[in-house]
Protein backbone atom coordinates (compact mmCIF):
# COMPACT_ATOMS: atom_id res chain seq x y z
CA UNK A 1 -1.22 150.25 53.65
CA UNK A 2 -0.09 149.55 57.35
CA UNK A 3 -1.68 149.46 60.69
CA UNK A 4 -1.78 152.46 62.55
CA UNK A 5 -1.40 152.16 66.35
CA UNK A 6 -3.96 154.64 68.09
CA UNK A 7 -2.91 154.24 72.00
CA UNK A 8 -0.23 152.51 73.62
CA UNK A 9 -0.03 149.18 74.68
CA UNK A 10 -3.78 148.42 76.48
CA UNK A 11 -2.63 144.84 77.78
CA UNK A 12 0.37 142.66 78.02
CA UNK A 13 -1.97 139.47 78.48
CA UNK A 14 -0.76 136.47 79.55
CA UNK A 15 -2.04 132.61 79.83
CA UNK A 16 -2.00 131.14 83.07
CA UNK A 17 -3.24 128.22 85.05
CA UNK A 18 -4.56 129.87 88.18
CA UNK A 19 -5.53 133.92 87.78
CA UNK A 20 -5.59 134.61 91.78
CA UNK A 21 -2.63 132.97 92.33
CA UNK A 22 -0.81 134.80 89.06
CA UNK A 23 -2.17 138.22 90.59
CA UNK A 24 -1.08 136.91 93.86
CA UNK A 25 2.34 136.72 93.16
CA UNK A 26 2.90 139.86 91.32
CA UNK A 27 1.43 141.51 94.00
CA UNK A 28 4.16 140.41 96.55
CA UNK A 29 7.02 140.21 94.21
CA UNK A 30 6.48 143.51 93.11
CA UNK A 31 3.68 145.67 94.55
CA UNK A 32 1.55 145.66 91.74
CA UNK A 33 -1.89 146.54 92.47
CA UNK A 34 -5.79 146.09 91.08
CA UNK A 35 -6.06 148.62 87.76
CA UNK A 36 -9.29 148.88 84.76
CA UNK A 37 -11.71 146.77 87.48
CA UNK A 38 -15.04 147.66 86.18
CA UNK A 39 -13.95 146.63 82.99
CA UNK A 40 -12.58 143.26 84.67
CA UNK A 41 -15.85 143.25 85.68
CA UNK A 42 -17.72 143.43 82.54
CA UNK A 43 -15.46 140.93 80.63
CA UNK A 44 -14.25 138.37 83.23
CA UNK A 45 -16.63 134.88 83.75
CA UNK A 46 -17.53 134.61 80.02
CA UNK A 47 -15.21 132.53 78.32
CA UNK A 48 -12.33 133.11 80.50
CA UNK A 49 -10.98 134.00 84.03
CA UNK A 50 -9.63 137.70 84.02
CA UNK A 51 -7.35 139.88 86.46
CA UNK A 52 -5.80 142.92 85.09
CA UNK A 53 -2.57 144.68 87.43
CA UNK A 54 -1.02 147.61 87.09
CA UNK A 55 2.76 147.92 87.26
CA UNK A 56 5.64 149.94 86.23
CA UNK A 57 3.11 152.41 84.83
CA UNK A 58 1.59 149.11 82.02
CA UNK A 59 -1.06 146.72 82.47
CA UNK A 60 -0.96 142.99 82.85
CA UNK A 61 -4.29 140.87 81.72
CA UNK A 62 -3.94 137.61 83.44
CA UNK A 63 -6.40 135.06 81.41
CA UNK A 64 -7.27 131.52 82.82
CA UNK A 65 -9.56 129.62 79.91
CA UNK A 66 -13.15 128.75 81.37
CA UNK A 67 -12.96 126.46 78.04
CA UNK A 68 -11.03 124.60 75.77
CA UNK A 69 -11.57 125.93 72.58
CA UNK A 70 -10.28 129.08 73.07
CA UNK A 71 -6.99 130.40 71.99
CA UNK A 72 -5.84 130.97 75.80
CA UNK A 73 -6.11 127.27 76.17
CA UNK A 74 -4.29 126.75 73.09
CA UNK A 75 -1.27 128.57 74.61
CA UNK A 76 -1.18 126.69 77.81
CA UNK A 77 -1.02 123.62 75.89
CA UNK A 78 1.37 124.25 73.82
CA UNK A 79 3.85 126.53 75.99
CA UNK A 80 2.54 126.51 79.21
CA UNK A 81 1.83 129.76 81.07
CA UNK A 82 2.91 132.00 78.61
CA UNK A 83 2.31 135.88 77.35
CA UNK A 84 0.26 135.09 74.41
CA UNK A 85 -0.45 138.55 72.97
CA UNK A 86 -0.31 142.19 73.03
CA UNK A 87 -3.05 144.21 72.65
CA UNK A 88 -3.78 147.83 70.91
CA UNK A 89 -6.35 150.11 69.72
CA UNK A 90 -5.89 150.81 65.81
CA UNK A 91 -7.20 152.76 63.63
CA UNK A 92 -9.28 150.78 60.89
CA UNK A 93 -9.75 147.24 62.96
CA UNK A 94 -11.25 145.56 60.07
CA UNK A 95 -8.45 147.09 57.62
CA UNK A 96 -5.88 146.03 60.30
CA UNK A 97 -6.85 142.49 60.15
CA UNK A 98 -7.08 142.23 56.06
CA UNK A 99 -3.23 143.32 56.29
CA UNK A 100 -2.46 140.53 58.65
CA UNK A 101 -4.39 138.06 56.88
CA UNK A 102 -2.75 138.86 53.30
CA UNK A 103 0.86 138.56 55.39
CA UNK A 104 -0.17 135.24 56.65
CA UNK A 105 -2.21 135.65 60.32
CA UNK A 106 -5.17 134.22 61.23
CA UNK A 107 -8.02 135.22 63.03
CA UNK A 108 -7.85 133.72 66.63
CA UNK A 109 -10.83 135.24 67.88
CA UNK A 110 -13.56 138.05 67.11
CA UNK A 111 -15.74 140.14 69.04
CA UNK A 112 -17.80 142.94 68.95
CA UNK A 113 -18.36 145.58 71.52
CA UNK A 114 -21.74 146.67 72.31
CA UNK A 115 -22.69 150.12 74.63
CA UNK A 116 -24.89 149.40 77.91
CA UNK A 117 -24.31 150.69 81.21
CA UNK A 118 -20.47 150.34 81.00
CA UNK A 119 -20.49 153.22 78.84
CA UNK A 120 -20.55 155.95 81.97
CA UNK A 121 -17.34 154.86 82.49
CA UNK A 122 -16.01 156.39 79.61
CA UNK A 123 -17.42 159.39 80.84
CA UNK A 124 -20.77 161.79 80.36
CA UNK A 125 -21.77 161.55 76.05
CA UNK A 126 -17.68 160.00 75.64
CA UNK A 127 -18.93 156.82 74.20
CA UNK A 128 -18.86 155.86 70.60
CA UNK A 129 -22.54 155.03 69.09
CA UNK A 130 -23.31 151.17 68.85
CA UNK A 131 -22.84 151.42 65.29
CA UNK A 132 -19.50 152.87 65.27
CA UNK A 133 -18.09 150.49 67.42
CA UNK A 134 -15.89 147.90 64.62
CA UNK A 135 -15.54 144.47 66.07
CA UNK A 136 -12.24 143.46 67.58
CA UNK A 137 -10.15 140.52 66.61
CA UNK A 138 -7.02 138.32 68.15
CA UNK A 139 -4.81 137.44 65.28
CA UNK A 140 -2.30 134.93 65.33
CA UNK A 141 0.54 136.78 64.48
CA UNK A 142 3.67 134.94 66.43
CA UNK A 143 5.26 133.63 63.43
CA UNK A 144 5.41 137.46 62.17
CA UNK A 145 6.20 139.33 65.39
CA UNK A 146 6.87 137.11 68.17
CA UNK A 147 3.26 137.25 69.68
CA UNK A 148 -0.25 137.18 68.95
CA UNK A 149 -1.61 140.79 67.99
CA UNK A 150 -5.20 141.88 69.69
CA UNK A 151 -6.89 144.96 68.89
CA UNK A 152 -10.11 147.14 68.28
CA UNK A 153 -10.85 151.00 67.92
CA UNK A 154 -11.34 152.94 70.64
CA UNK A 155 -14.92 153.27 71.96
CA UNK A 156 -14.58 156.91 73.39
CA UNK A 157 -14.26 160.08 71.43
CA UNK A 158 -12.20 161.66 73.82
CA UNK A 159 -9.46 159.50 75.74
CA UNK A 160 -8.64 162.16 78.52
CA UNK A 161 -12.29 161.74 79.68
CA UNK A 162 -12.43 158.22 80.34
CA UNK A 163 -10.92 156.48 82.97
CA UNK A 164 -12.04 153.00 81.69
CA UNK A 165 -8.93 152.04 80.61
CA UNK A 166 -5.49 153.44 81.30
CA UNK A 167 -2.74 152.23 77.94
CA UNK A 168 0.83 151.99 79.08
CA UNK A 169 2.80 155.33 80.16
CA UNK A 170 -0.25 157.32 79.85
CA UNK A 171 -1.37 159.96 82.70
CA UNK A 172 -2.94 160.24 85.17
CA UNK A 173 -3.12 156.51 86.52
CA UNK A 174 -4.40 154.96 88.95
CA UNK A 175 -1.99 155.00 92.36
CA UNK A 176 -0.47 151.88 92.83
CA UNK A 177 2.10 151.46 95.42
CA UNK A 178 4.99 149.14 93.07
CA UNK A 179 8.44 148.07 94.66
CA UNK A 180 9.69 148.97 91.07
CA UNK A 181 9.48 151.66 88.33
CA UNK A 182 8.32 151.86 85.15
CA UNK A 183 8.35 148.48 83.02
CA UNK A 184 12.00 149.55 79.97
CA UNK A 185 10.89 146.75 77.96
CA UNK A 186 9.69 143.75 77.07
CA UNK A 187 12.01 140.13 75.87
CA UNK A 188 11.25 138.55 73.06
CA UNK A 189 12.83 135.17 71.87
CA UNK A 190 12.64 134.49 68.66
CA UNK A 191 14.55 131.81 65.54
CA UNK A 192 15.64 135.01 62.91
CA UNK A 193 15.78 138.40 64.65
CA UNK A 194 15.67 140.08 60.72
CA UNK A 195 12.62 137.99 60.46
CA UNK A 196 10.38 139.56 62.85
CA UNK A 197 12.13 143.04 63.21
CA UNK A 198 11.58 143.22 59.21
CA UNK A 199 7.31 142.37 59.75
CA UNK A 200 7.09 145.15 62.49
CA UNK A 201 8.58 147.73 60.19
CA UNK A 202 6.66 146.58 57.18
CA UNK A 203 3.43 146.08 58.83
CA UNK A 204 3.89 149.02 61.56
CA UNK A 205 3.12 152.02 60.17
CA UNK A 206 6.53 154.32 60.32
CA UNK A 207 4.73 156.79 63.24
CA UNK A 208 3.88 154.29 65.38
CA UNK A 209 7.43 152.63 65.92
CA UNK A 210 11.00 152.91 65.68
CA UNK A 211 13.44 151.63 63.43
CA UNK A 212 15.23 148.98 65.27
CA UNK A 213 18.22 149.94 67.35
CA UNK A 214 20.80 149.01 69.58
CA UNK A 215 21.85 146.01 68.01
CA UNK A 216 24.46 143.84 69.81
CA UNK A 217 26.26 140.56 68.91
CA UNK A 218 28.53 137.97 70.58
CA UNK A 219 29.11 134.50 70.20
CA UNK A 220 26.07 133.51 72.14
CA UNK A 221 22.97 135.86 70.40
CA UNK A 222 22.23 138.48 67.92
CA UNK A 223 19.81 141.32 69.71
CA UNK A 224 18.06 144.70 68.37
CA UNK A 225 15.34 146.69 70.15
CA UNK A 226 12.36 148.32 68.51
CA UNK A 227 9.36 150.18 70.62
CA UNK A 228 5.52 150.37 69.77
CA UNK A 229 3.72 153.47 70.82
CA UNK A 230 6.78 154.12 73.76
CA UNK A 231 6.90 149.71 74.57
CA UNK A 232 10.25 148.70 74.17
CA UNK A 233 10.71 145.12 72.67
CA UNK A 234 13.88 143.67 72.74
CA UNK A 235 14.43 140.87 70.17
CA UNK A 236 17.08 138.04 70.90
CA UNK A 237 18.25 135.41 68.94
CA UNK A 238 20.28 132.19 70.43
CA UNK A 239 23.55 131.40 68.27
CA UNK A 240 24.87 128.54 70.53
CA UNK A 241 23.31 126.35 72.21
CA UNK A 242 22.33 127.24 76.12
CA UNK A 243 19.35 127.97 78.22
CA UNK A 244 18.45 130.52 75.35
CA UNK A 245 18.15 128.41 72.76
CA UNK A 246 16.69 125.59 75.25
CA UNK A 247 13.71 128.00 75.96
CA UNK A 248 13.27 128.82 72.47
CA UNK A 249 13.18 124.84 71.34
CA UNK A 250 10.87 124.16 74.44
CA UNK A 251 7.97 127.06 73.91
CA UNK A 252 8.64 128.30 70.39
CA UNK A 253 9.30 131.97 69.57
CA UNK A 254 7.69 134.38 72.28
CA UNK A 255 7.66 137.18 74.69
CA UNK A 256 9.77 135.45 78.17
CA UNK A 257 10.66 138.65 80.35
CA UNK A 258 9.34 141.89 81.25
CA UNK A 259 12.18 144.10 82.24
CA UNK A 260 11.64 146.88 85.09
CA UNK A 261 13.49 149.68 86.66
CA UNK A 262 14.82 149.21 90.61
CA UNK A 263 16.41 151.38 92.30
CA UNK A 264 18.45 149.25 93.71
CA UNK A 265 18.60 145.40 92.27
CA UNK A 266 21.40 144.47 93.93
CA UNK A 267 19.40 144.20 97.29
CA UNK A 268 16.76 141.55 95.49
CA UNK A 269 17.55 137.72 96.25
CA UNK A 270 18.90 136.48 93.00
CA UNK A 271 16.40 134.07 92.64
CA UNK A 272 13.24 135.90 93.20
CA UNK A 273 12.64 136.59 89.44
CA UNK A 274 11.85 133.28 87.72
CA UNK A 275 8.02 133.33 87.51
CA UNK A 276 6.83 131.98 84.08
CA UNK A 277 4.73 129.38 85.74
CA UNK A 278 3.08 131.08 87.89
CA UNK A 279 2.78 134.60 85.53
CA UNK A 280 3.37 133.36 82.38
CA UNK A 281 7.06 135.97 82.00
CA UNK A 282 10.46 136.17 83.96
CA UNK A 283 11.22 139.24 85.64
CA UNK A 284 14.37 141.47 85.53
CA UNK A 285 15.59 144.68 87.11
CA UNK A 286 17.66 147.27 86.23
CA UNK A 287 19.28 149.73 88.08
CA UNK A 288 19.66 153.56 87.04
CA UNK A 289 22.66 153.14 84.49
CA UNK A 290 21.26 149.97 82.96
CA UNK A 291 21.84 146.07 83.61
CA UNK A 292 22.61 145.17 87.15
C-alpha cells in the first residue's frame, strides 16, 4: 500500500517569528499577493498566526505559534524560521498516516474538519457531508523525506467548483501581479540523498511522482530531482565541507530555497535573495535556459 496524492501541493508552510512582516517581505521582494483569504480567515487566531501568498502560481502558509506546544514552535526552536512541512490532499487520510507510522513518523498534530458556513465557499451542494469529512493529521516525516508531511481528503466533490483553495499549478487562480514566474522547484538539504529519494518512491505511490532524475555529482555534493503532483524537489547532499554542509549541521535536514523563474535575474541585486529569517526559505531565480 502507498499514499496516493489527490491534488497538488495545497501549502508550502513555513515557521516564522513575525507573519506580517514574513508576508511583508515577499510582497516587495517578489510581488506576491493575498490568495485562499476566507479560509485564512476561518483557521488563523486559533492556535497559530496564519497568512497564506500566492506566488509563482503555489501557495505559501506563513505560521507564527500563538503557543508553545505546538509543532510550529517546535521548529522555530530548533531551526529557526524554517519551512516545516508540505501539505496535500490524499486519498485515504487515516490509511495515509498508518503507512507513515509503520515507516517510522509520528503524528505531530490532528484535526478534524467540520462543515458550517465556510462550506459556500466550496460552492452551491460541493461540500462533503460532516461525516465524510476524515480528520487531517501533520506527521513528522523529516527524517524520511526531508520535511514534515500534512494532509487530509478533500472536502468538495467537485474541485473545479470551489474556489476555496487553489493547489499549486492549478487553473484558474487568483490574479496576482508577481515580479517572477512560476515557482521550478523546491531545495532540499538533506545527510543521504538515496535515503530520502528511496522513502518518496516507496511511500509515493508510482502515479503521483517521478522517479528521480537529473542526478549530478562533483566534488562538493551529490543532487537528484524528483516532483510530487508537478512540485519539483531537488535533493542535495554536501560532500565537503562549506556553507552546504554548515547549513545542514546548523538546522538539520530540510527544505532551504524555493527556486523561481525571472526573466531576467541578472538585473536583481545579488544580495536580495537571502530571506530565511524573515520567510523561513532562500530565494533563487532562473532565467529562461536555466541557472543564472
Amino acid at each position: 500500500m502507498s499514499i496516493e496524492l489527490t491534488t497538488n501541493c495545497l501549502q508550502i508552510e513555513s515557521a516564522v517569528r513575525d507573519v506580517p512582516a514574513a508576508c511583508a517581505e515577499f510582497e516587495s521582494l517578489l510581488g506576491a499577493g493575498p490568495i485562499e483569504q476566507e479560509l485564512v480567515r476561518r483557521i488563523t487566531g486559533v492556535v497559530l498566526d496564519i497568512d497564506h501568498r500566492g506566488c509563482g502560481d503555489a501557495m505559501f502558509q506563513f505560521c507564527s505559534p500563538l503557543r508553545e506546544d505546538i509543532f510550529t514552535a517546535e521548529e522555530l526552536r530548533r531551526a529557526g524560521p524554517c519551512v516545516s512541512n508540505l501539505t496535500f490532499f490524499v486519498a485515504d487520510a487515516p490509511g495515509t498516516r498508518r503507512i507513515l507510522e509503520d515507516a517510522g513518523a509520528t503524528t505531530r498534530m490532528a484535526w478534524r474538519t467540520v462543515g458550517g458556513s465556510w462550506t459556500k465557499h466550496l460552492g452551491e451542494g460541493n461540500a462533503k457531508p460532516d461525516g465524510e469529512l476524515a480528520e487531517g493529521f501533520s506527521m513528522g516525516t523529516r527524517h524520511l523525506f526531508g520535511f514534515d508531511f500534512e494532509f487530509s481528503e478533500t472536502p468538495w466533490i467537485d474541485a473545479a467548483k470551489q474556489q476555496y483553495m487553489y493547489p499549486a499549478f492549478t487553473y484558474p487562480r487568483p490574479r496576482i501581479d508577481a515580479k517572477v514566474g512560476r515557482l521550478r522547484r523546491l531545495r532540499v538539504l538533506v545527510d543521504d540523498l538515496d535515503h530520502y529519494l528511496g522513502n518518496l518512491v516507496r511511500l509515493i505511490a508510482a502515479a503521483d511522482r517521478t522517479d528521480p532524475y537529473g542526478h549530478r555529482a562533483d566534488a562538493a555534493s551529490r543532487s537528484a530531482r524528483i516532483a510530487l503532483r508537478g512540485l519539483e524537489l531537488d535533493y542535495v547532499q554536501p560532500l565537503a565541507d562549506g556553507p552546504l554542509a554548515e547549513r545542514l549541521n546548523e538546522t538539520g535536514a530540510g527544505i532551504t530555497t524555493a527556486v523561481f523563474a525571472a526573466d531576467d535575474p541578472a538585473t536583481w541585486p545579488a544580495t536580495a535573495f537571502t530571506r530565511r529569517d524573515v520567510l523561513g526559505f532562500d530565494v533563487e531565480l532562473e532565467g529562461p535556459s536555466g541557472p543564472a
